[in-house]
Every structure is written in C-alpha cells, then in structure tokens.
C-alpha atoms as a PDB file:
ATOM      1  CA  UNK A   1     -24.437  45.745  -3.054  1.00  0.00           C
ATOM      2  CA  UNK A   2     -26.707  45.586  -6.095  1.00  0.00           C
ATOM      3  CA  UNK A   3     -26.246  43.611  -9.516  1.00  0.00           C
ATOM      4  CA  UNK A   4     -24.997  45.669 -12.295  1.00  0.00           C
ATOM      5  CA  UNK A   5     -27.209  46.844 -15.388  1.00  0.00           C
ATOM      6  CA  UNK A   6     -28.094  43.754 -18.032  1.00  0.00           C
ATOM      7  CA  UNK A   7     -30.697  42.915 -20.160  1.00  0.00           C
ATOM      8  CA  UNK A   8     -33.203  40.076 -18.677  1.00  0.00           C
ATOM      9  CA  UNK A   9     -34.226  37.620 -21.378  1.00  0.00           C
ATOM     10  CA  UNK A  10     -36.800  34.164 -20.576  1.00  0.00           C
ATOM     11  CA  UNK A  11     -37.265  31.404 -22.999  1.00  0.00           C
ATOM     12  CA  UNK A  12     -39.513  29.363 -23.161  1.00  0.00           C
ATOM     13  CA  UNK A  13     -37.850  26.538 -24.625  1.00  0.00           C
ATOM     14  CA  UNK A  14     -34.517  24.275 -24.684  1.00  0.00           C
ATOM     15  CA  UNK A  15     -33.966  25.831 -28.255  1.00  0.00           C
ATOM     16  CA  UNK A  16     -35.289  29.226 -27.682  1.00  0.00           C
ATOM     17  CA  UNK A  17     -32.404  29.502 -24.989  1.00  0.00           C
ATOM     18  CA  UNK A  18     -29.754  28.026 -26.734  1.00  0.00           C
ATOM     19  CA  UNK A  19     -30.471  30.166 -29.857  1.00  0.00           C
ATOM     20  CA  UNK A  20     -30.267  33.449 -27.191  1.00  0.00           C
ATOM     21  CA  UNK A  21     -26.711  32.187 -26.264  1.00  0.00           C
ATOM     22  CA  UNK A  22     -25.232  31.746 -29.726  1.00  0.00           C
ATOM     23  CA  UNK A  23     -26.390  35.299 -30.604  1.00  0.00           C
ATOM     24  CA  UNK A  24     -25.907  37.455 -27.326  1.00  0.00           C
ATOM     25  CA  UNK A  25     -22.648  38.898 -26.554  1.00  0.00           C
ATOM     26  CA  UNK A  26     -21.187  38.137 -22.398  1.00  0.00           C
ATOM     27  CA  UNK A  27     -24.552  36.252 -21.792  1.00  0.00           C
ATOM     28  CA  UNK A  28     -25.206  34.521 -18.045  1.00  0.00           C
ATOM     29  CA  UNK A  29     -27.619  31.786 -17.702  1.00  0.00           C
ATOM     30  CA  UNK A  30     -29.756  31.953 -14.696  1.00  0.00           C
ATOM     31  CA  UNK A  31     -30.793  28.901 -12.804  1.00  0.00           C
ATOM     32  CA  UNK A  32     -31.225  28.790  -9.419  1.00  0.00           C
ATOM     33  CA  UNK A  33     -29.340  31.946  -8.894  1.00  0.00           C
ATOM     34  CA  UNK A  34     -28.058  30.799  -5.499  1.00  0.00           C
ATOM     35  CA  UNK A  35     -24.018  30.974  -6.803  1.00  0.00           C
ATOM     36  CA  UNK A  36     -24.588  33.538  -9.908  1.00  0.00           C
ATOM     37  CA  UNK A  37     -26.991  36.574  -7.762  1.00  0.00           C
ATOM     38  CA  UNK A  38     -24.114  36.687  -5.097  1.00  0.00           C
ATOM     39  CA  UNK A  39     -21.535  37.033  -7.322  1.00  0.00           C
ATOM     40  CA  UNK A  40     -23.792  39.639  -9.305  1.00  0.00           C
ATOM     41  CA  UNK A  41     -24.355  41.345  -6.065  1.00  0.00           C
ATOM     42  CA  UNK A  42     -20.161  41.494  -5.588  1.00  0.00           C
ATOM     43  CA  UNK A  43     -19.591  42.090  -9.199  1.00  0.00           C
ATOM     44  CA  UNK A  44     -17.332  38.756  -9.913  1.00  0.00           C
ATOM     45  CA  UNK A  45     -19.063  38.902 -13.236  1.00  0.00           C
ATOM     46  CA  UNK A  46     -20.321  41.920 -15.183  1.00  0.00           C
ATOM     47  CA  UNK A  47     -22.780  40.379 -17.982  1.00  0.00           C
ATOM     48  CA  UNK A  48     -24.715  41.904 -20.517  1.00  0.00           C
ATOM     49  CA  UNK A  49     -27.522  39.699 -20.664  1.00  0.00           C
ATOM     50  CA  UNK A  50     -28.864  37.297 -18.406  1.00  0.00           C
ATOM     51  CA  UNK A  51     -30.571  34.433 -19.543  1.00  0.00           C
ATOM     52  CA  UNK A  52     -33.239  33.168 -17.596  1.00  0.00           C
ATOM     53  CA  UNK A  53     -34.302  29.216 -17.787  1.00  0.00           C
ATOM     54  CA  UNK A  54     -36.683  28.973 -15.081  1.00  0.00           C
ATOM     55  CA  UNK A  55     -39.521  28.839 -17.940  1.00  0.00           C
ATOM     56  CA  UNK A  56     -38.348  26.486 -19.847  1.00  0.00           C
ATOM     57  CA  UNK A  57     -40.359  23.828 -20.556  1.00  0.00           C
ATOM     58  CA  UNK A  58     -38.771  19.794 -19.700  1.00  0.00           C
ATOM     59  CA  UNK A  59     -36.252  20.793 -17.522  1.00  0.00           C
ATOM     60  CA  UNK A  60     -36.982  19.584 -14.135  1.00  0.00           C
ATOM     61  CA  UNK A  61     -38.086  15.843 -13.366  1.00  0.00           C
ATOM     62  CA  UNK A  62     -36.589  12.677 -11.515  1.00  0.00           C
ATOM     63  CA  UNK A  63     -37.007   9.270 -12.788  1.00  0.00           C
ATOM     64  CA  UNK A  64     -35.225   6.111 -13.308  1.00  0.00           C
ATOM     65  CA  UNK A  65     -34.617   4.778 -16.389  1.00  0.00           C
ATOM     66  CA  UNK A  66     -32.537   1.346 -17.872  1.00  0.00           C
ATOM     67  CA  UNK A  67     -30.692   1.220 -14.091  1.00  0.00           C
ATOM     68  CA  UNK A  68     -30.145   4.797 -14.339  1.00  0.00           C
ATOM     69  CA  UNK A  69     -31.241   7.842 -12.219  1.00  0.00           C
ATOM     70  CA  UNK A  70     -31.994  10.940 -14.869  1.00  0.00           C
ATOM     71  CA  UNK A  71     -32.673  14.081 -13.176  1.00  0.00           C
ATOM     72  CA  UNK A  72     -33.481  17.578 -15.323  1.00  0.00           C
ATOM     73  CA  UNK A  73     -30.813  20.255 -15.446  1.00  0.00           C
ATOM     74  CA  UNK A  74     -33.740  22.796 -13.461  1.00  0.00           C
ATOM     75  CA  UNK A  75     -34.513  19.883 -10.547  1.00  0.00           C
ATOM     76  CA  UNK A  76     -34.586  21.595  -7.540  1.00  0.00           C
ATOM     77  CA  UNK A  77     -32.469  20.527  -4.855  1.00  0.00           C
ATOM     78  CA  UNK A  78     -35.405  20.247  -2.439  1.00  0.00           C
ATOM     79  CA  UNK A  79     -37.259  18.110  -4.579  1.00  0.00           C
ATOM     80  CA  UNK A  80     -33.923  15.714  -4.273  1.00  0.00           C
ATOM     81  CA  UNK A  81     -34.402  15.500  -1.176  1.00  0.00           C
ATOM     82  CA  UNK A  82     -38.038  14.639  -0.379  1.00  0.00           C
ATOM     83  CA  UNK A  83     -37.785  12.341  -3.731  1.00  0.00           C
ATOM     84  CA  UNK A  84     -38.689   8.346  -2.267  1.00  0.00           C
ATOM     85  CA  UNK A  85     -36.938   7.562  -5.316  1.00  0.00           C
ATOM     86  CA  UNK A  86     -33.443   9.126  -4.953  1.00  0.00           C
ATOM     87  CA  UNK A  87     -33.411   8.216  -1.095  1.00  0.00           C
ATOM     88  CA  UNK A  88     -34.394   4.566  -2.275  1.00  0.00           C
ATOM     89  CA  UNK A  89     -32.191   4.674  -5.425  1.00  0.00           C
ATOM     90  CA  UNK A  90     -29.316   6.992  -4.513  1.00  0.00           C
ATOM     91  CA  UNK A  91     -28.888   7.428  -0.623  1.00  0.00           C
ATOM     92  CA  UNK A  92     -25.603   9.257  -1.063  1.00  0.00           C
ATOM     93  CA  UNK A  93     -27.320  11.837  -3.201  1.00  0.00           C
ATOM     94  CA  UNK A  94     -29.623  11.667  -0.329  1.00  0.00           C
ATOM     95  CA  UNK A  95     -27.447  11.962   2.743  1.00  0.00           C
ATOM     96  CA  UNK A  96     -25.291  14.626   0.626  1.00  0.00           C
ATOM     97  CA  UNK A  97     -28.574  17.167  -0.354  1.00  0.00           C
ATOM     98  CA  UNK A  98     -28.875  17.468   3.728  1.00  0.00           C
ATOM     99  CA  UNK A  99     -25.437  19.094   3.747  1.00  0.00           C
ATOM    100  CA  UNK A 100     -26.094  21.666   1.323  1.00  0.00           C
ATOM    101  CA  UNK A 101     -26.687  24.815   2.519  1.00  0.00           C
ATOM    102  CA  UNK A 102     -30.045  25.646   4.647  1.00  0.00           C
ATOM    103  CA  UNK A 103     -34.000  25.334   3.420  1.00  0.00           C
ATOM    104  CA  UNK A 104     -34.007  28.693   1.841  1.00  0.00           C
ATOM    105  CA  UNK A 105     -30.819  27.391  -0.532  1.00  0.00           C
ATOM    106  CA  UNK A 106     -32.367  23.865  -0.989  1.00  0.00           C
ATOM    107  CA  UNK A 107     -35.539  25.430  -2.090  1.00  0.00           C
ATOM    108  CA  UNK A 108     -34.151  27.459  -5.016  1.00  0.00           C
ATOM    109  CA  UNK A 109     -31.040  25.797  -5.967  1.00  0.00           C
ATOM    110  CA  UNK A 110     -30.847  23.324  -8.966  1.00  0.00           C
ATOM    111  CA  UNK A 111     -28.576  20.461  -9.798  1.00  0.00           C
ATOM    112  CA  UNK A 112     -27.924  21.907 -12.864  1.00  0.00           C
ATOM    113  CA  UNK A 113     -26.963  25.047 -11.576  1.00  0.00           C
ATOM    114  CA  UNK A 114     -24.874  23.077  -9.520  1.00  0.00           C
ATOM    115  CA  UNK A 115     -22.895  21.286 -11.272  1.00  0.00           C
ATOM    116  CA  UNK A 116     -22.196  24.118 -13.724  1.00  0.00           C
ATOM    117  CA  UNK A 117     -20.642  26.288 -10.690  1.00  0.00           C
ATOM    118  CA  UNK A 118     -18.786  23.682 -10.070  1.00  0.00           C
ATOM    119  CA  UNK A 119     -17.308  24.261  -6.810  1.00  0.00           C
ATOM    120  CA  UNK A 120     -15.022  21.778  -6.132  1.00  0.00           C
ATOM    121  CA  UNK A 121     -16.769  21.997  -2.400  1.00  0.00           C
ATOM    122  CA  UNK A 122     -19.922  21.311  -3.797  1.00  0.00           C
ATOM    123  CA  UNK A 123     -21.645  18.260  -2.256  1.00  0.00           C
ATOM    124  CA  UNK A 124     -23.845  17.573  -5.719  1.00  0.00           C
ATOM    125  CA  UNK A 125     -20.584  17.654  -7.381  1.00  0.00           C
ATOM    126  CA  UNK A 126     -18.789  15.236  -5.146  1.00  0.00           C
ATOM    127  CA  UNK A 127     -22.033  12.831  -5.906  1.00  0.00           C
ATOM    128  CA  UNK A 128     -21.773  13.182  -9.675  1.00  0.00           C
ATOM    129  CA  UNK A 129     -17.705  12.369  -9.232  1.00  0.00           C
ATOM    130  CA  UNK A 130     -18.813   9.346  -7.142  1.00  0.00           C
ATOM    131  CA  UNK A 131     -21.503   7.558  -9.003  1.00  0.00           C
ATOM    132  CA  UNK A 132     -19.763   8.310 -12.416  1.00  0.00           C
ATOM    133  CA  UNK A 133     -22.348  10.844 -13.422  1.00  0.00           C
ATOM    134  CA  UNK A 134     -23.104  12.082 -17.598  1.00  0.00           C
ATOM    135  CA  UNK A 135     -23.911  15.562 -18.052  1.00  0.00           C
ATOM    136  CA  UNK A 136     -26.325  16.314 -21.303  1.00  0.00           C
ATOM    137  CA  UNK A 137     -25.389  19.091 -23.252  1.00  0.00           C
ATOM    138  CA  UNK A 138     -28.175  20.958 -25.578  1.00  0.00           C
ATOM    139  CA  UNK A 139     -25.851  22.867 -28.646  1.00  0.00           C
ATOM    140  CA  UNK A 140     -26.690  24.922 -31.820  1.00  0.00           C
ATOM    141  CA  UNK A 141     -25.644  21.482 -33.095  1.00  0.00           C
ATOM    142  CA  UNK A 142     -27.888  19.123 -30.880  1.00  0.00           C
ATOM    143  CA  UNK A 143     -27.258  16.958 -28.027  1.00  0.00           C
ATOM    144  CA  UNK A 144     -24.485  15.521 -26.848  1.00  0.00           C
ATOM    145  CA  UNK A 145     -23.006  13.783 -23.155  1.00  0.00           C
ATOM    146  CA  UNK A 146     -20.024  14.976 -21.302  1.00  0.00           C
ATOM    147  CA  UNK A 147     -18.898  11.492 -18.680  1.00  0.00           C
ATOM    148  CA  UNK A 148     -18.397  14.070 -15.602  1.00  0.00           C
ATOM    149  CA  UNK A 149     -14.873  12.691 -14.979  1.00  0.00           C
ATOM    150  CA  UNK A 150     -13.970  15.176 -18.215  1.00  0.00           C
ATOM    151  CA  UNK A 151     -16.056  17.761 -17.165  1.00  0.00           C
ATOM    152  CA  UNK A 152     -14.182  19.840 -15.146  1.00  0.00           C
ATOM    153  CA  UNK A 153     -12.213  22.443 -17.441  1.00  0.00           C
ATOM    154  CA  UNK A 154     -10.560  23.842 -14.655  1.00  0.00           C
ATOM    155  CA  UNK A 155     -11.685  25.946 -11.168  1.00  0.00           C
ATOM    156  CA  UNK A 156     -15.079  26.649 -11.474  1.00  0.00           C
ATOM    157  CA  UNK A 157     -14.998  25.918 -15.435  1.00  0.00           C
ATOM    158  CA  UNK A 158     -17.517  23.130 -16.854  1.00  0.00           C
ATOM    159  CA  UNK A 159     -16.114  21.639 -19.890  1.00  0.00           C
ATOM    160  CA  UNK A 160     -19.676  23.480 -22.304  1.00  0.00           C
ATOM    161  CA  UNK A 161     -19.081  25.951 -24.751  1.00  0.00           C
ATOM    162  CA  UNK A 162     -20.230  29.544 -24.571  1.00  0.00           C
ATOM    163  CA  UNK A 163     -23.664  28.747 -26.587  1.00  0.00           C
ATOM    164  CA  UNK A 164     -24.636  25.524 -24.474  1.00  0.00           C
ATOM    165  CA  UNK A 165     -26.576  24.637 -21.604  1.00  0.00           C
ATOM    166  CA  UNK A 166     -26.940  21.181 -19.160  1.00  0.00           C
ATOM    167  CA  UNK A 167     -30.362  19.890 -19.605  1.00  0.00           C
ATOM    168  CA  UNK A 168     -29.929  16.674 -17.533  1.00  0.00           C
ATOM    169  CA  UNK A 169     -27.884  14.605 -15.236  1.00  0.00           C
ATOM    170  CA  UNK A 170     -27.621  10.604 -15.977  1.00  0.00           C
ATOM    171  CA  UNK A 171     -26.467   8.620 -12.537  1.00  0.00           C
ATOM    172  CA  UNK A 172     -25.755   5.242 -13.095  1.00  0.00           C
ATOM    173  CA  UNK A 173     -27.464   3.672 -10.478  1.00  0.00           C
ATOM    174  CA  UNK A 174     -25.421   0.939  -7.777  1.00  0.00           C
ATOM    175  CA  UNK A 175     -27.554  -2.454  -6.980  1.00  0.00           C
ATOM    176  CA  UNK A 176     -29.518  -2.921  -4.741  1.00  0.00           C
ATOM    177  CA  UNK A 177     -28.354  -2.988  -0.951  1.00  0.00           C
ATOM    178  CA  UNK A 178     -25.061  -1.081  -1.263  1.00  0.00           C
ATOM    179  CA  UNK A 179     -23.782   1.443   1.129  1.00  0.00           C
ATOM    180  CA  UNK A 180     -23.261   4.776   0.762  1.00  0.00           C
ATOM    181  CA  UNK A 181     -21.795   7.404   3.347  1.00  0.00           C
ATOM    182  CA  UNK A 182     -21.279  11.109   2.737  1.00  0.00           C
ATOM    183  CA  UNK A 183     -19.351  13.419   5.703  1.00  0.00           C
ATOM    184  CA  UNK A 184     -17.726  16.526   5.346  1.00  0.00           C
ATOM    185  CA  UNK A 185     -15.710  18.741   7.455  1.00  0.00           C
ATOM    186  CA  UNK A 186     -17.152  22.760   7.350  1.00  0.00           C
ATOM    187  CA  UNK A 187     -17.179  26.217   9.617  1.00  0.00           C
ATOM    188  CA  UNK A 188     -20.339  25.755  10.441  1.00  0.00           C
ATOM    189  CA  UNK A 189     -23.205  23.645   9.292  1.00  0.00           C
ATOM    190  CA  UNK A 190     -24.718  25.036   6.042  1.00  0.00           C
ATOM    191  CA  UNK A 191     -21.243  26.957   4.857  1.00  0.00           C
ATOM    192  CA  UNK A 192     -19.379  24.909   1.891  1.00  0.00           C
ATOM    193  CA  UNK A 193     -17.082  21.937   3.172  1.00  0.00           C
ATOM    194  CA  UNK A 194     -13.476  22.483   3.696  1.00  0.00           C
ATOM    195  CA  UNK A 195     -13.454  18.870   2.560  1.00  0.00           C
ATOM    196  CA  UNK A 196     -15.984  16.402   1.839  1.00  0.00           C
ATOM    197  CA  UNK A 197     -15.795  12.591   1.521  1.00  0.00           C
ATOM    198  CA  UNK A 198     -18.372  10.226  -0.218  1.00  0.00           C
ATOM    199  CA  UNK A 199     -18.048   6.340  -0.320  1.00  0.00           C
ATOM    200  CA  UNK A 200     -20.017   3.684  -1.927  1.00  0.00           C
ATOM    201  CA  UNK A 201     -19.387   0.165  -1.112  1.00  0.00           C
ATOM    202  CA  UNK A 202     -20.642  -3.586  -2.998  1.00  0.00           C
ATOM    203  CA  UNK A 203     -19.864  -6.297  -0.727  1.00  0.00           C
ATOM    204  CA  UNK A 204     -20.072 -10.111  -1.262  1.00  0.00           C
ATOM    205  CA  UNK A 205     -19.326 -12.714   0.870  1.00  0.00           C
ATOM    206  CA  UNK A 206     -18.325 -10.336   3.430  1.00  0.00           C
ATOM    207  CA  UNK A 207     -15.598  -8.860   1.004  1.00  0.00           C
ATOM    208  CA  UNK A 208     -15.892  -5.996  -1.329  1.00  0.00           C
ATOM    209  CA  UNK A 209     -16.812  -6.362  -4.789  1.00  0.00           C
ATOM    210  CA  UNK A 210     -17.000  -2.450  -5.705  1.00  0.00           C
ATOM    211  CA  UNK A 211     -15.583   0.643  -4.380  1.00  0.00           C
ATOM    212  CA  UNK A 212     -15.959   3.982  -4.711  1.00  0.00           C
ATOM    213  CA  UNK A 213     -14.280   7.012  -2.825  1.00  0.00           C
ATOM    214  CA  UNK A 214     -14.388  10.682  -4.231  1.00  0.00           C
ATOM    215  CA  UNK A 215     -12.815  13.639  -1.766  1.00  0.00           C
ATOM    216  CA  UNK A 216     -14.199  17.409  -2.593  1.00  0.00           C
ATOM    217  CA  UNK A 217     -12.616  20.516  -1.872  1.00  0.00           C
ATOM    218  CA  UNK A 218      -9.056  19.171  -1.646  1.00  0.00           C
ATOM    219  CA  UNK A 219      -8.380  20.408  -5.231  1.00  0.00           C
ATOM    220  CA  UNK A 220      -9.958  22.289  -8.173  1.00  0.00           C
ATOM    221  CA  UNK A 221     -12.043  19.062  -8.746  1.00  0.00           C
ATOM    222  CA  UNK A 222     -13.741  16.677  -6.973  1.00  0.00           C
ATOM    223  CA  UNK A 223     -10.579  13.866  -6.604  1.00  0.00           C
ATOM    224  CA  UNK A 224     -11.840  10.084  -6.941  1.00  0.00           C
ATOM    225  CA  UNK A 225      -9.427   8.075  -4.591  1.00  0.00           C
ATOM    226  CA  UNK A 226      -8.428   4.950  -6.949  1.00  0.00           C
ATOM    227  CA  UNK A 227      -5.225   4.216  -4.795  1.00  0.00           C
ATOM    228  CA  UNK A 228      -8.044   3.591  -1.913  1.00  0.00           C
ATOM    229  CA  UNK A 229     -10.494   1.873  -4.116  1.00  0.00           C
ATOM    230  CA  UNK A 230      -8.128  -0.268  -5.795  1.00  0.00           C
ATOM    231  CA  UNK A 231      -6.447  -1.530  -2.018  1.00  0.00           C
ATOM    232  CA  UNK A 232      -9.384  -1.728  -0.437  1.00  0.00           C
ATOM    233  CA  UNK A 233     -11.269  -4.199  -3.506  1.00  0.00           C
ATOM    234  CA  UNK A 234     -11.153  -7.398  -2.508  1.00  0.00           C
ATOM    235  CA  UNK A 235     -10.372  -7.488   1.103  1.00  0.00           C
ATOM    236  CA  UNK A 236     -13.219  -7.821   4.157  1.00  0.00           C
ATOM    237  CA  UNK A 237     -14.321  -4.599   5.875  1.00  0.00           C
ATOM    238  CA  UNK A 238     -12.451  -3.472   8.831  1.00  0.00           C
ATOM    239  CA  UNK A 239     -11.304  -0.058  10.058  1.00  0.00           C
ATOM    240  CA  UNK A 240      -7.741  -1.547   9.996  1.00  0.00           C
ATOM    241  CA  UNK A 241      -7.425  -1.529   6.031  1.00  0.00           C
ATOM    242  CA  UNK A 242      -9.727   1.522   5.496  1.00  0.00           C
ATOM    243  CA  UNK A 243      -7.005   3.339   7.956  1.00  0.00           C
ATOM    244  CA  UNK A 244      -3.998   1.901   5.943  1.00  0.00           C
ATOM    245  CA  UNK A 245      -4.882   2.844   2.634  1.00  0.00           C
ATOM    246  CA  UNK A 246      -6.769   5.663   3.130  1.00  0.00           C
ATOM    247  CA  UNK A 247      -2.869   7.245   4.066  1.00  0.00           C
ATOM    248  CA  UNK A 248      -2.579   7.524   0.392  1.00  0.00           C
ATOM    249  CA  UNK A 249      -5.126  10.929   0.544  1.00  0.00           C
ATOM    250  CA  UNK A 250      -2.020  12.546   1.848  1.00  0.00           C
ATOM    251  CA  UNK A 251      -0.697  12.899  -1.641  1.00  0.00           C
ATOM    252  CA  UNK A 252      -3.335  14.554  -3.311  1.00  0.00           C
ATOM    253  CA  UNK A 253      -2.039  18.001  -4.651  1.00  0.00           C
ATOM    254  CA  UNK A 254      -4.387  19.940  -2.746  1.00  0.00           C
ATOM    255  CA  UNK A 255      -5.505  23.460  -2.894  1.00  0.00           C
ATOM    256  CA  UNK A 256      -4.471  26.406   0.000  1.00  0.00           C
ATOM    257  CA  UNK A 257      -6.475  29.824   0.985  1.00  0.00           C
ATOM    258  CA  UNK A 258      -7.658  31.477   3.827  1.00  0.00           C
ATOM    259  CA  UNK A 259      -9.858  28.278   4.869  1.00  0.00           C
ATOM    260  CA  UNK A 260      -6.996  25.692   4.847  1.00  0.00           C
ATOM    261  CA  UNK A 261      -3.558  25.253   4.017  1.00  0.00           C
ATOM    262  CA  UNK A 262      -2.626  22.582   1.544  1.00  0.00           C
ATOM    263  CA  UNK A 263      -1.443  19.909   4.434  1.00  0.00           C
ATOM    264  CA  UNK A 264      -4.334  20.415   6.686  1.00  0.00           C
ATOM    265  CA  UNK A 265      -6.320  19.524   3.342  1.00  0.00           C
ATOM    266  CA  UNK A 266      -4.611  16.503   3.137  1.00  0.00           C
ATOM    267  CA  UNK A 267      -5.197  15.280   6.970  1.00  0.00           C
ATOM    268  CA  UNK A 268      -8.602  16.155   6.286  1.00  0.00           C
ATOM    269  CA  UNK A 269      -9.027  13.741   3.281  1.00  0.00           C
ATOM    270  CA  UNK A 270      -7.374  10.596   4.789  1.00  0.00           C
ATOM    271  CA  UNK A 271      -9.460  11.325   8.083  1.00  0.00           C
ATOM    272  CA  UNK A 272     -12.902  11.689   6.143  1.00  0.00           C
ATOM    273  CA  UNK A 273     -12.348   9.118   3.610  1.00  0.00           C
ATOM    274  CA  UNK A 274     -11.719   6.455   6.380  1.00  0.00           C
ATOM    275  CA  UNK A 275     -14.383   7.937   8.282  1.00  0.00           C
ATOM    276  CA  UNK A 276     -17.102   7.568   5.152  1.00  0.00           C
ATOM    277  CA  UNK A 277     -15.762   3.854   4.467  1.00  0.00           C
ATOM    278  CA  UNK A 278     -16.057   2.934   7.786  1.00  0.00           C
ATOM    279  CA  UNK A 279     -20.178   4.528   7.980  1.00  0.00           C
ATOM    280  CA  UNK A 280     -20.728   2.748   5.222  1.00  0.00           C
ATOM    281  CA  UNK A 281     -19.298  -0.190   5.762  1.00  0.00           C
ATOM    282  CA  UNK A 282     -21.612  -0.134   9.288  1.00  0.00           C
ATOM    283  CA  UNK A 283     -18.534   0.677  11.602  1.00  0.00           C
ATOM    284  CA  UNK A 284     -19.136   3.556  12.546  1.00  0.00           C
ATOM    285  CA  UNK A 285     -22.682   4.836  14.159  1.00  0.00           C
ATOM    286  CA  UNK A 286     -24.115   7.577  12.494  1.00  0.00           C
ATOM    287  CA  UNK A 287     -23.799  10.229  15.367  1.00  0.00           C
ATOM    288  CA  UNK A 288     -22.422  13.765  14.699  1.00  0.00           C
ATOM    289  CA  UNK A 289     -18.909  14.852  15.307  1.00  0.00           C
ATOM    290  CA  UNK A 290     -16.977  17.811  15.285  1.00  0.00           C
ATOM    291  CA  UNK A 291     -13.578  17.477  14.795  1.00  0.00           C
ATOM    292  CA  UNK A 292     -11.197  15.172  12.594  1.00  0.00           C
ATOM    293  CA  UNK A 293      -8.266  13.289  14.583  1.00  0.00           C
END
C-alpha cells in the first residue's frame, strides 16, 4: 500500500519543530519511521503534515553524566548497541537492543521514536520501566521531565501534548557490578515479544540489596513487578525464592488478542521473570531456549 497525501516539513532546530507543531493542524513527527511508515503504508493514521526531525541539530548523542546515562531523543538504536559505554554502563539496555527487530530496524530506529510508540512489547520501553528512566520534553513553554513511570497515557499514548516532542532519555545508572538479564518470549526472533522480562539485581554479602523486575507486553504498559522485588529484597539468591514469588505475575491484569490470551500472558510472566532473575543472578547459563515451562 502507499502513504496517503501530506505535506513534508524538516526543521532544522529543537524550536523550529516545536513551533511547526503548535501551528499545523493533524501533524506526525517523523523519527525513525520504523512504527509511523507502516502504519502510513496501512493507513492507521491519516496526517496532514509530517514533521520530519532527522535534521535537527542536538538530538542524537550518548554520554554519562552525574551517574546518569543521557541519550538524545534521535540516537539510533544501532549506535546503542555498538556504544562501549551503554554495554559497560547499562548491559540490560545492551542485551535488550539485540532483541529488537533485525539490522535493517536497528539501523534506522531511534529511542526516541521508541519510546513515543510506546508499545507495551517494546524492549527499549521495558528498559526505560526498569532503570526508572526521565523522558525530556521540549514545549512552546520550554523544557520539562516526564519520570517514565507516568508516562504512559494509555495504549500506545505517551503522556506529551500535541505541540511537544522527546529530546532525551535520562537512565539513572545502577553501580558498578550489578546484574542485569533481559529474555523475552516471541514468534520468531526479530517479531515483537509476546512477553518480555528484564531484571536488575544489587547484591551484598551474598543477599540482595536492590531489585528490579519490569514484564512487557502483559498489559498496555510495561508492568514493574514490586510484589517480586519487594519478596525477593533481602533474601540470598536461589531459584527456590525467585520461583515462589515470581507466582505473584499471575495476577497481573493482562491484555488478550490474536497472539495470546490473557492467562497464557500470565504463565508467560511468572516463567520469564524467574527465568531473568535467575540469569542474572548467575543461575542460569546463558544458552537459548525455546519454550517456557
């Protein structure tokens, strides 16, 4: 199929674009274009204008900042992954990029772009969930930061208004010789997950100091396990407890469609979120699988 007839517009600048929002009618911003051209292509959205921000000046870098990992709005996703300092800094943003899609995706999509589809399958999206991510907004009235746990609106609905756009991602960053694991559960490598499970674990004195468990595309959000986190604080690693309170996944209110029905959701997130804890807690190797029991 082929997009339908809008007018192309690319600023230059941060303000350039934001001023094109505020004064264009059913405007689309263009970033990657690896969610929006498909769903041009199938008409799920019929703009006027598209707005195009891959000429914008400031939007793409990765550094590290005041134990925090900022990363522009226009990053691509391949440049995550060949970045020495997210692999050393962030491994789960690491060890999730390899999920996403194929090369061809990688090489085009943005964080950004993203996090602004949000699709609660989405592996960037689970990462942002996980580390506790901010999102900074650019406004007719200036900056401002969005703490990602209130950034989903709804399904597929960033909490921005109609004349703002992302310009950067803030990850607080975990110290030094945590664990991370990231798994998900899909068709086929490369397609989105059916549901996704990222851990990060602080342990001290061989019991854990810090937990943090997130499960993606059980519901319209990414879901950030606290039952688990909370039971699991405290106590020594063992397969045992991850098994036990993992359980509690069972009661997230979880989404059904043609993938997966609602309960098959939930055997999926107690499976993968004892499956991450245990790969990062080093009891489980690292080898490929292929189906959750």
């Amino acid at each position: 199929m082929k997009p339908p007839p809008f007018q192309y517009h690319d600023p230059k600048t941060v303000a350039e674009a934001v001023g094109l929002l505020g004064t264009l009618d059913n405007a689309k911003v263009l970033a990657g274009g690896q969610s929006l051209m498909p769903m041009l292509n199938m008409r799920f959205v019929l703009p006027d204008h598209v707005i195009d921000l891959n000429l914008v000046e400031g939007l793409s870098y990765i550094r590290e900042a005041g134990g925090t990992l900022e990363i522009g709005a226009m990053t691509r996703q391949r440049d995550l992954e060949f970045s020495d300092l997210v692999k050393a800094k962030c491994p789960l943003m690491h060890e999730a990029i390899m999920h996403i899609g194929h090369r061809q995706t990688r090489n085009r999509g943005t964080i950004g772009g993203s996090l602004c589809h949000l699709d609660p399958s989405a592996e960037l999206v689970s990462v942002a969930a996980a580390h506790d991510a901010t999102v900074a907004v650019a406004g007719p009235n200036g900056t401002r930061e969005i703490a990602f746990r209130d950034f989903p609106a709804g399904y597929l609905t960033p909490a921005i208004e109609l004349n703002e756009i992302v310009t950067a991602i803030r990850i607080p960053l975990w110290p030094a010789g945590h664990k991370s694991a990231f798994i998900e559960f899909s068709r086929r490598h490369g397609d989105f997950a059916i549901v996704s499970a990222a851990a990060l674990l602080q342990v001290d004195g061989g019991k854990i100091s810090r937990a943090s468990v997130t499960v993606g595309g059980v519901a319209v959000a990414p879901v950030r396990a606290t039952e688990v986190e909370q039971a699991i604080t405290g106590q020594a690693p063992s397969s045992a407890l991850f098994a036990k309170a993992c359980e509690s996944c069972r009661g997230i209110e979880a989404m059904s469609d043609i993938h997966a029905s609602s309960d098959y959701r939930q055997h999926l997130a107690a499976v993968l979120s004892r499956r991450a804890l245990e790969k990062a807690a080093g009891l489980a190797d690292n080898a490929p699988w292929n189906r959750p029991h």
